[in-house]
C-alpha atoms as a PDB file:
ATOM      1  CA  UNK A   1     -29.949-195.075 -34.374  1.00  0.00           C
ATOM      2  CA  UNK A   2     -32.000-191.861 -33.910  1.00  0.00           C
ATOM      3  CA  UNK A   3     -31.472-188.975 -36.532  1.00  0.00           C
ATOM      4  CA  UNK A   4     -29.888-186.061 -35.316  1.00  0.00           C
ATOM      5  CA  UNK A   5     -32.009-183.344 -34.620  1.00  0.00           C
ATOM      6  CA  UNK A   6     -30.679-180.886 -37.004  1.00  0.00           C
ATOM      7  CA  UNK A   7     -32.180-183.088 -39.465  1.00  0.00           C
ATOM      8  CA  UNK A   8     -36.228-183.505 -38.257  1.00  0.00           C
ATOM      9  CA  UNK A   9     -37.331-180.235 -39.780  1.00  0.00           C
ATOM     10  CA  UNK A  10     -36.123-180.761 -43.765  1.00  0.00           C
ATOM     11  CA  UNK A  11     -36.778-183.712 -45.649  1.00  0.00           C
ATOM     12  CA  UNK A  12     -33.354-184.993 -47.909  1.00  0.00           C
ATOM     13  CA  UNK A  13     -32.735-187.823 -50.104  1.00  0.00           C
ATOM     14  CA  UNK A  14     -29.571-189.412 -51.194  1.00  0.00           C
ATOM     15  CA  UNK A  15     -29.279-189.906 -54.942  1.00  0.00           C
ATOM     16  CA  UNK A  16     -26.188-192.373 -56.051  1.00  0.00           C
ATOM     17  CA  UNK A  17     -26.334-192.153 -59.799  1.00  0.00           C
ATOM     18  CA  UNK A  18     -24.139-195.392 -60.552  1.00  0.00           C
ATOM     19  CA  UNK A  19     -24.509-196.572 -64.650  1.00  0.00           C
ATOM     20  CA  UNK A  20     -23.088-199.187 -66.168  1.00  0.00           C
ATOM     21  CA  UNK A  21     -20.887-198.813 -69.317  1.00  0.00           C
ATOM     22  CA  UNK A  22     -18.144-196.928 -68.013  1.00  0.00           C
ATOM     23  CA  UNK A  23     -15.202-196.378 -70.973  1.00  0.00           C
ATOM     24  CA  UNK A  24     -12.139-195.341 -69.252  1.00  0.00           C
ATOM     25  CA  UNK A  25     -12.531-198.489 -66.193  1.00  0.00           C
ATOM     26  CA  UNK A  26     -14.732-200.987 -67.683  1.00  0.00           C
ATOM     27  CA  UNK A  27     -17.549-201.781 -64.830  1.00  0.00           C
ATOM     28  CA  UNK A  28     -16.148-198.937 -62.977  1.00  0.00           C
ATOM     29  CA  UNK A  29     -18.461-199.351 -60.155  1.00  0.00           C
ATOM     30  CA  UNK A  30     -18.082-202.775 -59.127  1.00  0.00           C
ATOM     31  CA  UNK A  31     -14.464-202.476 -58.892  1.00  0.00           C
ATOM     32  CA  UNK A  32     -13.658-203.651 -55.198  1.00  0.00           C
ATOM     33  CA  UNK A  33     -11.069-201.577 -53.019  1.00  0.00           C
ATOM     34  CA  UNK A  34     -10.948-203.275 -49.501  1.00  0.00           C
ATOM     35  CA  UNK A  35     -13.180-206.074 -50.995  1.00  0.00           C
ATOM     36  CA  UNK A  36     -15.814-203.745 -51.237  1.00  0.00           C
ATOM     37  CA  UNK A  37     -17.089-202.666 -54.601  1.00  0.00           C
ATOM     38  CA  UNK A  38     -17.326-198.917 -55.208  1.00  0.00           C
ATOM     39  CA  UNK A  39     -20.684-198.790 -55.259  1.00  0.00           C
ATOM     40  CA  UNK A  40     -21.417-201.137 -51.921  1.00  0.00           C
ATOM     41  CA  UNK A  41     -19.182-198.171 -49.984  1.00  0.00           C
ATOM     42  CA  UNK A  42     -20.980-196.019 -51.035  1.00  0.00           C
ATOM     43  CA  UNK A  43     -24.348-197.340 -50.467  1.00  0.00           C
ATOM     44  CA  UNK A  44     -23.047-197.809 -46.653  1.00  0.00           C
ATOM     45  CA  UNK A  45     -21.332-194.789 -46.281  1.00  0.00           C
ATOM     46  CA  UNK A  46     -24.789-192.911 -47.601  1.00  0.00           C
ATOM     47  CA  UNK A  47     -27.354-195.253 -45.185  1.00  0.00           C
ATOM     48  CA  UNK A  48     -24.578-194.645 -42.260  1.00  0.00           C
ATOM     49  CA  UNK A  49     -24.789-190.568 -42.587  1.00  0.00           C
ATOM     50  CA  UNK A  50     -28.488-190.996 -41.218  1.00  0.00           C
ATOM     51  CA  UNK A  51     -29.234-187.849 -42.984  1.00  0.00           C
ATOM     52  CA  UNK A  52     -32.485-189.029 -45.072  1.00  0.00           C
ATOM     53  CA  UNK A  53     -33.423-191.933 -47.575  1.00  0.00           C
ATOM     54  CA  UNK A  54     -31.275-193.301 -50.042  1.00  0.00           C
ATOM     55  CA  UNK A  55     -32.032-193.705 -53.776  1.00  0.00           C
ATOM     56  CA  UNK A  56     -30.046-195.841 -56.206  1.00  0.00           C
ATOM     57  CA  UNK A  57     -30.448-194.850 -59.989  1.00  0.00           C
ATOM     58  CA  UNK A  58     -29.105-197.342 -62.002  1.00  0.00           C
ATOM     59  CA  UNK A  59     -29.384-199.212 -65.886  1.00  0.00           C
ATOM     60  CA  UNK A  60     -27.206-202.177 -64.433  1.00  0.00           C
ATOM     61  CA  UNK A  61     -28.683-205.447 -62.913  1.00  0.00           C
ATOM     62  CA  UNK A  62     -25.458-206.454 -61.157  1.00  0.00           C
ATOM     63  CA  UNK A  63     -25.609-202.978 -59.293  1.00  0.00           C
ATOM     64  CA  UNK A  64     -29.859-202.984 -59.096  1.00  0.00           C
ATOM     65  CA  UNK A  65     -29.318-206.480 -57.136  1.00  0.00           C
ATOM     66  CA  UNK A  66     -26.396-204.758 -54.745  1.00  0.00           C
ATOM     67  CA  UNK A  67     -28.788-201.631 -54.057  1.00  0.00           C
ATOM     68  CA  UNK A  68     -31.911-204.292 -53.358  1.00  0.00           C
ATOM     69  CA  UNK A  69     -29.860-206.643 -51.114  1.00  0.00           C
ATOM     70  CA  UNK A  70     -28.432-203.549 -49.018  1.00  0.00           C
ATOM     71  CA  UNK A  71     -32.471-202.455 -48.551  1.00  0.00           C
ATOM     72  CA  UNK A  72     -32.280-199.057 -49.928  1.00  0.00           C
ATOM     73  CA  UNK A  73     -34.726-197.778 -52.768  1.00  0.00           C
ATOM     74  CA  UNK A  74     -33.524-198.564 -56.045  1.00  0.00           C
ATOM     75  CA  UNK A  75     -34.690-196.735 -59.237  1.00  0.00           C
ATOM     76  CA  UNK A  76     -34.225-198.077 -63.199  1.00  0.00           C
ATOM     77  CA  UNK A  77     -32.902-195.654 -65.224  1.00  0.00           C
ATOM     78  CA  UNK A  78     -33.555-195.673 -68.953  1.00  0.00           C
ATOM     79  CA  UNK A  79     -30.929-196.134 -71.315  1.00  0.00           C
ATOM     80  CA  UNK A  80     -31.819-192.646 -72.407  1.00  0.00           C
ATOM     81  CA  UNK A  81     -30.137-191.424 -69.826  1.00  0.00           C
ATOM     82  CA  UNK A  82     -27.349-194.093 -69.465  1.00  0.00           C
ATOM     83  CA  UNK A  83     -25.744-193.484 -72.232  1.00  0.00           C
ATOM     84  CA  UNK A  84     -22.091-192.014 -72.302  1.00  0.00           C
ATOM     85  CA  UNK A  85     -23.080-188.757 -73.649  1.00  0.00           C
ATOM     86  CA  UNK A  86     -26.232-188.785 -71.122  1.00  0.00           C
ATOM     87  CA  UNK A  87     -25.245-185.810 -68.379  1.00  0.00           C
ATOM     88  CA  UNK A  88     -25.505-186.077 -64.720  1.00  0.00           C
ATOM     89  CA  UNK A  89     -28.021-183.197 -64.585  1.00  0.00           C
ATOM     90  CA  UNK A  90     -30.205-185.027 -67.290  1.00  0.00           C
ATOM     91  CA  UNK A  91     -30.528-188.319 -65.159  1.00  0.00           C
ATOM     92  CA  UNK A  92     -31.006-186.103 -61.766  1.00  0.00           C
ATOM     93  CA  UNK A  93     -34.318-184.549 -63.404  1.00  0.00           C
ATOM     94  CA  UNK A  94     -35.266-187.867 -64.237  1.00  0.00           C
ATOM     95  CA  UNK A  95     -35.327-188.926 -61.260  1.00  0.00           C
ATOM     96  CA  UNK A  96     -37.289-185.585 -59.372  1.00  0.00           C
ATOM     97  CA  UNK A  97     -39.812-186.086 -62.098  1.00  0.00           C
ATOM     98  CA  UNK A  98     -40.474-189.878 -61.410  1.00  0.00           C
ATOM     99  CA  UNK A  99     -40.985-188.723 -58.052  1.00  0.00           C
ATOM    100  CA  UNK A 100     -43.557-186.564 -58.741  1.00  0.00           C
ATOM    101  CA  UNK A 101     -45.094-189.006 -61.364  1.00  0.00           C
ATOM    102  CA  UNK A 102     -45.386-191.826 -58.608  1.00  0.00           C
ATOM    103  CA  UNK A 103     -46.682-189.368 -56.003  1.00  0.00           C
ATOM    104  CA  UNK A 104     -43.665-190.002 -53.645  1.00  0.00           C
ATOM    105  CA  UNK A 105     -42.614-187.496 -50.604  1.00  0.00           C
ATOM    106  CA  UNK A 106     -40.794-184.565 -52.834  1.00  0.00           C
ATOM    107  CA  UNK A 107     -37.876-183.461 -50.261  1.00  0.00           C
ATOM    108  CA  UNK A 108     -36.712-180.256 -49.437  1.00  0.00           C
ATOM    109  CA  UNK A 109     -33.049-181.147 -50.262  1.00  0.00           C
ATOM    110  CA  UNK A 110     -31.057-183.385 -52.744  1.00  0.00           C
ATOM    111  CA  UNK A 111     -27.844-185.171 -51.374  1.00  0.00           C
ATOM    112  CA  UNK A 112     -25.722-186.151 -54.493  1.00  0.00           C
ATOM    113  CA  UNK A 113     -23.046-188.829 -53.890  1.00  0.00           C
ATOM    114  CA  UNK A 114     -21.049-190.053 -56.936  1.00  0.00           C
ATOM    115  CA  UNK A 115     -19.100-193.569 -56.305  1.00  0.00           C
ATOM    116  CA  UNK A 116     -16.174-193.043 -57.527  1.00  0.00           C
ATOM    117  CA  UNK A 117     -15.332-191.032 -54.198  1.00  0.00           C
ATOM    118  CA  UNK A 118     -14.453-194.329 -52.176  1.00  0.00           C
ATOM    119  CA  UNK A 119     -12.583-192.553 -49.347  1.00  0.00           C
ATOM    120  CA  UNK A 120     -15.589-189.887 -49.001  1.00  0.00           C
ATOM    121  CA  UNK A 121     -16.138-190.323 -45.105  1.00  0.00           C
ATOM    122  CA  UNK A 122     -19.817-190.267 -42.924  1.00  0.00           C
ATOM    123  CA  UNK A 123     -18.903-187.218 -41.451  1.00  0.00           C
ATOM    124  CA  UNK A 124     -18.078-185.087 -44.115  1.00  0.00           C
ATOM    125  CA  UNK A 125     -21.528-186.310 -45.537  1.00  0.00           C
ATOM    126  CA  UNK A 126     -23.439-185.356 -42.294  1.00  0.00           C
ATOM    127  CA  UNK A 127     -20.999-181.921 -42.250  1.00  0.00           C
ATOM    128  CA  UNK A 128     -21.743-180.789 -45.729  1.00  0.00           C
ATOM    129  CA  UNK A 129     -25.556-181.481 -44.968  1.00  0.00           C
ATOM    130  CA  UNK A 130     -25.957-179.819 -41.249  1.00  0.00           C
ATOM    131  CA  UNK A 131     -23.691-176.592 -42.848  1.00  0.00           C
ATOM    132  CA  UNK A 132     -26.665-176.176 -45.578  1.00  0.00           C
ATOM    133  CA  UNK A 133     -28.985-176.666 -43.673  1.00  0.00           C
ATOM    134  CA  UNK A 134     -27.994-173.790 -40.884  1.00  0.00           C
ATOM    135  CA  UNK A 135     -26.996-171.275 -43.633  1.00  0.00           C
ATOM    136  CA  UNK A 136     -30.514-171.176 -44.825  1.00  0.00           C
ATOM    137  CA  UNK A 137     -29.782-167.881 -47.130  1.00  0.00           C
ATOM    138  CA  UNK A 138     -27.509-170.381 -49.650  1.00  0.00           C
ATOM    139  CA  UNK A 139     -29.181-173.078 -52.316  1.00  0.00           C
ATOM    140  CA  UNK A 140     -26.252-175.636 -52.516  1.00  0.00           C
ATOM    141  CA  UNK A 141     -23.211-176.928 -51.146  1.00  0.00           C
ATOM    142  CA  UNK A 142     -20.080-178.187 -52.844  1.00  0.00           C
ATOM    143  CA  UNK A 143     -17.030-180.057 -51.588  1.00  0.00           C
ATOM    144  CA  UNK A 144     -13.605-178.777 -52.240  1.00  0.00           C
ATOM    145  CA  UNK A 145      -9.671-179.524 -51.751  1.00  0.00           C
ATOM    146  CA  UNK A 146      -6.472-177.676 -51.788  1.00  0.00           C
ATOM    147  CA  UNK A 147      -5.326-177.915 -55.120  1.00  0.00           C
ATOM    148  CA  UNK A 148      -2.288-179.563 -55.910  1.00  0.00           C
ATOM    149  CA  UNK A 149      -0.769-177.897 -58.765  1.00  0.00           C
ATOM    150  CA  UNK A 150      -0.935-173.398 -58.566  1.00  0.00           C
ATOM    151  CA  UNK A 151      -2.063-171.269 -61.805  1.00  0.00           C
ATOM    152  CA  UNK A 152       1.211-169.493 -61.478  1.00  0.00           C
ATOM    153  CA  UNK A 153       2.881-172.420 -62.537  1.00  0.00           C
ATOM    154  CA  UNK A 154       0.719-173.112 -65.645  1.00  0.00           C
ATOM    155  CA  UNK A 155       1.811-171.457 -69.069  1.00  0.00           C
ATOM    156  CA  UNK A 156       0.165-171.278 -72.526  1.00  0.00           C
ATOM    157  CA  UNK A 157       1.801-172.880 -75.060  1.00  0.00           C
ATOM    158  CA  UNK A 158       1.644-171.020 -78.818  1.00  0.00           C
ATOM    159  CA  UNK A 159       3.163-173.495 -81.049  1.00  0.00           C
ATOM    160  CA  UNK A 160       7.135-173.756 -79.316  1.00  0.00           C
ATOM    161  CA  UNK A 161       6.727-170.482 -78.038  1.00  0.00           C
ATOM    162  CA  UNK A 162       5.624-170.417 -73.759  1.00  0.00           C
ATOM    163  CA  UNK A 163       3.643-167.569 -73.236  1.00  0.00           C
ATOM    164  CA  UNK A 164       3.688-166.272 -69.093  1.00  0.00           C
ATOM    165  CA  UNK A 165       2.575-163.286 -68.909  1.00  0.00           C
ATOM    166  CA  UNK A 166      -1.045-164.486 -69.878  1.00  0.00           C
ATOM    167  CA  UNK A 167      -1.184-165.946 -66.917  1.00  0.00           C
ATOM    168  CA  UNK A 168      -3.152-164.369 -64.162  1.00  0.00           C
ATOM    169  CA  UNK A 169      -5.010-164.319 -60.359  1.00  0.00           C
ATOM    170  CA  UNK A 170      -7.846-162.395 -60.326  1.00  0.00           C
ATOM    171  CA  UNK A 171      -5.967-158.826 -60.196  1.00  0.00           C
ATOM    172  CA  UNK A 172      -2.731-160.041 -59.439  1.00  0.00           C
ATOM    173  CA  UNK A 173      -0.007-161.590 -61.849  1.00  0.00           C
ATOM    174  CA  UNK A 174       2.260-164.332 -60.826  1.00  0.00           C
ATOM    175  CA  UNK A 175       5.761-162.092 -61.006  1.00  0.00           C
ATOM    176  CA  UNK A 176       3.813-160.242 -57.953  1.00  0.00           C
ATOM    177  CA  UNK A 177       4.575-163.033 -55.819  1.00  0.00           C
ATOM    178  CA  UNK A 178       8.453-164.342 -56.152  1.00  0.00           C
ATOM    179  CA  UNK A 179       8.035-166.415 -53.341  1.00  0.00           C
ATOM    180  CA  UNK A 180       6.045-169.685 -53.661  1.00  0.00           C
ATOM    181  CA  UNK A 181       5.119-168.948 -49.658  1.00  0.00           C
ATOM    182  CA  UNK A 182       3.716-165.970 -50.578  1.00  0.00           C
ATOM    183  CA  UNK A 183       1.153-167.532 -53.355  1.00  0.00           C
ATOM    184  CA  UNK A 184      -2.616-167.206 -52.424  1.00  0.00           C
ATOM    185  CA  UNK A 185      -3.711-170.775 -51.970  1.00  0.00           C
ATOM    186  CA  UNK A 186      -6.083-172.242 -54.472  1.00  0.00           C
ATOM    187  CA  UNK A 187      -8.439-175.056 -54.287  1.00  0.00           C
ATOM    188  CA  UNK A 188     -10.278-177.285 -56.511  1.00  0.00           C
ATOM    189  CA  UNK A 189     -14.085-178.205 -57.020  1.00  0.00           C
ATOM    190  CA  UNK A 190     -14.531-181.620 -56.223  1.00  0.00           C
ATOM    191  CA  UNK A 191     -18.193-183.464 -56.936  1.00  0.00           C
ATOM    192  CA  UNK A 192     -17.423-185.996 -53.766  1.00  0.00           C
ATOM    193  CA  UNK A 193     -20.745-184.312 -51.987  1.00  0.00           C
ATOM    194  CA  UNK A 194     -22.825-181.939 -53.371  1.00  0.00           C
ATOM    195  CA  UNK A 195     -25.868-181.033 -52.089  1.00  0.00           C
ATOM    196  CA  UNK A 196     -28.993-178.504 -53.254  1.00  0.00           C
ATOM    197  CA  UNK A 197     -32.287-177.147 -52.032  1.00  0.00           C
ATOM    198  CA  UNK A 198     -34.458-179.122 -54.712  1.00  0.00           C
ATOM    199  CA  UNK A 199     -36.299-176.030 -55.399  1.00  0.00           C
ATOM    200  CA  UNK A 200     -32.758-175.148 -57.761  1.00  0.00           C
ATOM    201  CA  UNK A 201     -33.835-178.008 -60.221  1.00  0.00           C
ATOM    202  CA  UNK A 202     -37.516-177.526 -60.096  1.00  0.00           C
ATOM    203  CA  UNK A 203     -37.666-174.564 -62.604  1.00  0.00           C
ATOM    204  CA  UNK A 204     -35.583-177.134 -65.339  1.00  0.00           C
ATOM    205  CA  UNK A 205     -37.540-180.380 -64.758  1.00  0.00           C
ATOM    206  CA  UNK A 206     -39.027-179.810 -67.881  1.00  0.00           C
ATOM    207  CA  UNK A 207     -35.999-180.320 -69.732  1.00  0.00           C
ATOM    208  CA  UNK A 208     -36.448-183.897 -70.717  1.00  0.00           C
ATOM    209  CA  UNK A 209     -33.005-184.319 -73.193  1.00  0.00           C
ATOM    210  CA  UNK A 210     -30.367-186.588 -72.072  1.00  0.00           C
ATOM    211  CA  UNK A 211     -27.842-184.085 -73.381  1.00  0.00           C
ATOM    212  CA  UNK A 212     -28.827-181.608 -71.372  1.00  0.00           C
ATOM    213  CA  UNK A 213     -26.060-179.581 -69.488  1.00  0.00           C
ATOM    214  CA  UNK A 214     -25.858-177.619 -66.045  1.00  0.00           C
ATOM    215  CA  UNK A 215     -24.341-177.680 -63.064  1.00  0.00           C
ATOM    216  CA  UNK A 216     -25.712-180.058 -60.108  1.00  0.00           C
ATOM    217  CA  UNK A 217     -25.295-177.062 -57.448  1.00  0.00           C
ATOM    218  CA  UNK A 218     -26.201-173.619 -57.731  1.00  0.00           C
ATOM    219  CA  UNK A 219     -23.162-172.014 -58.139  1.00  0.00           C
ATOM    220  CA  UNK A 220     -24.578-168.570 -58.029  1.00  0.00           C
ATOM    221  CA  UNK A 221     -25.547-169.646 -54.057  1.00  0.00           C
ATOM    222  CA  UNK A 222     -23.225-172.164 -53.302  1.00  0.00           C
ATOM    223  CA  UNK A 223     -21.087-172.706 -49.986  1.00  0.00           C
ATOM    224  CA  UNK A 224     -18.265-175.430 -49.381  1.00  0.00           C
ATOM    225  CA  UNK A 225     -16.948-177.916 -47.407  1.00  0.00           C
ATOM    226  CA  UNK A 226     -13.087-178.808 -47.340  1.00  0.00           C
ATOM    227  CA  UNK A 227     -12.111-182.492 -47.884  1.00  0.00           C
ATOM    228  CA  UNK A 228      -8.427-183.611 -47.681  1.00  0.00           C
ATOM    229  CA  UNK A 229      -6.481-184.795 -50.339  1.00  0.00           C
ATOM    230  CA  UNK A 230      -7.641-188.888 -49.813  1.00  0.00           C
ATOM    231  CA  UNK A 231     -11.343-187.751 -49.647  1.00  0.00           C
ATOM    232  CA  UNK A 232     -11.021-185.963 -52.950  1.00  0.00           C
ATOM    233  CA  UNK A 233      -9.445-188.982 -54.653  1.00  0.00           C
ATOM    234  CA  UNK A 234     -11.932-189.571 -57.749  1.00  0.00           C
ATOM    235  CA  UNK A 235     -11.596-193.223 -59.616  1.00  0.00           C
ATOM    236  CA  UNK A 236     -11.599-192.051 -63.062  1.00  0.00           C
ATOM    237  CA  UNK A 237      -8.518-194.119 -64.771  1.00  0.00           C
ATOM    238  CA  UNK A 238      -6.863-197.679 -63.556  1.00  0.00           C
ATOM    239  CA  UNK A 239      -3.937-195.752 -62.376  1.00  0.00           C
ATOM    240  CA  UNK A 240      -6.658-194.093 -59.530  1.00  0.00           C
ATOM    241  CA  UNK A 241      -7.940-197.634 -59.097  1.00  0.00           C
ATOM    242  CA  UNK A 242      -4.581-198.980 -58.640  1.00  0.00           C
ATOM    243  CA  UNK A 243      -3.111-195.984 -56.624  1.00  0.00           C
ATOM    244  CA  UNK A 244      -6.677-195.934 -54.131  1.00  0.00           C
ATOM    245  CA  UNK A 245      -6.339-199.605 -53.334  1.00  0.00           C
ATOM    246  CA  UNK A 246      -2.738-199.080 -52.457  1.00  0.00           C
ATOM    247  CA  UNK A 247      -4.395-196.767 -49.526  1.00  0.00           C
ATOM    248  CA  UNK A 248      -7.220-198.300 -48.904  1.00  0.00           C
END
C-alpha cells in the first residue's frame, strides 16, 4: 500500500503505551473483544492508518511477544515508569529520549494511541493526522465527543443542602436557557487520538521523574477531531469491558 501523499513531507511515529498491572481490569490489555485482545486492535488499527512507524512501549512479555509477532518496533519500558503512579507524559519522554540515545530518526510528529479505545477507527486516525498536518500554525490535536451529561444539570452539594446557582457557562447561567433545546452543546476531551508536533515535548525531556505531570497535547495550540459516541468508548472498568463486547 503506498502512503498517502499528505504524509511524504513529515516524519510521525505511533506510540501505543500498553503496561501491564492494570488495577481496575486486571491485564486490561489483553482482554479480547471480537477475539481480539485490546492491544492486537490496536496494533492493526495503528499499522493500517499508514501514517508512519509504529512503536510499542511496554513492561509486559505477553504484550512484548504480541507487538514482535505483529512486526512492529517494540520498546521495554522500565518499571520506573510502569508503575501505577508512573504518568503517561513520564513514559512518553522516555521514550523521545531513548530515541535520541540510540541515534534513531527523531520525527516531526508523535501519534499517541491508548488501547483501551477498541472502537477507535483507521480513518479517524489518518483524519486527526492529515488535519494537523494542513493547519501547520497549531502544535497538537485532540479527539473529542458530544458529551453526554450538560453542566446545567450538575449541582454542588454542601452537606444536604443543593447549591444551583453556582453553576455556570462561561458568561451565561443555566436559568438563561429554560429550554433543554436551547442549551449550548458541550463536548468532552477524549485521549482516543492525540497527536503533537514533537518539538512540544522537547523543551521537558529533561524531566526524568516517573511522577511527572502534563498534558500529552499542547493545549495552548491544540485543534480537534469529533469521534462518535462508540469511538469514544474508553475500557476503564468491567462494566466498559462487558458493555463494548456487547457492541463489538
Amino acid at each position: 500500500m503506498k502512503r498517502l501523499k499528505v504524509f511524504k513531507k513529515k516524519l510521525n511515529y505511533i506510540l501505543i503505551l500498553a503496561r501491564e498491572g492494570s488495577t481496575r481490569v486486571k491485564n486490561k490489555n489483553l482482554r479480547k473483544i471480537g477475539g481480539h485482545s485490546l492491544i492486537s486492535r490496536k496494533i492493526k488499527s495503528a499499522l493500517n492508518s499508514n501514517i508512519g512507524k509504529v512503536f510499542l512501549s511496554t513492561n509486559s512479555s505477553q504484550i512484548k511477544k504480541i507487538g514482535i509477532k505483529m512486526r512492529i518496533n517494540v520498546i521495554d519500558r522500565p518499571q520506573k515508569y510502569s508503575g501505577s503512579f508512573a504518568t503517561t507524559f513520564s513514559s512518553v519522554l522516555h521514550f523521545l529520549r531513548m530515541l535520541k540515545k540510540e541515534k534513531i530518526e527523531y520525527p516531526d510528529y508523535l501519534t499517541i494511541l491508548p488501547p483501551t479505545f477498541p472502537f477507535l477507527t483507521t480513518n479517524s486516525i489518518r483524519k486527526a493526522y492529515k488535519k494537523l498536518v494542513k493547519n501547520k500554525n497549531f502544535n497538537s490535536i485532540s479527539s473529542y465527543t458530544l458529551s453526554q451529561f450538560h453542566p446545567f444539570t450538575s449541582v454542588i452539594k454542601k452537606r444536604d443542602r443543593l447549591i444551583f446557582d453556582k453553576i455556570k457557562y462561561l458568561k451565561y447561567k443555566p436559568e438563561y436557557f429554560e429550554r433543554t433545546q436551547d442549551w449550548p452543546p458541550i463536548y468532552n476531551n477524549c485521549a482516543a487520538i492525540r497527536i503533537s508536533k514533537v518539538e512540544y515535548f522537547d523543551k521537558f525531556l529533561n524531566y526524568t521523574s516517573s511522577k511527572y505531570i502534563n498534558f500529552t497535547f499542547d493545549k495552548l495550540s491544540c485543534i480537534g477531531l469529533e469521534l462518535n459516541s462508540k469511538e469514544s468508548i474508553d475500557i476503564n472498568t468491567y462494566e466498559d469491558l462487558k458493555f463494548a463486547k456487547k457492541l463489538n
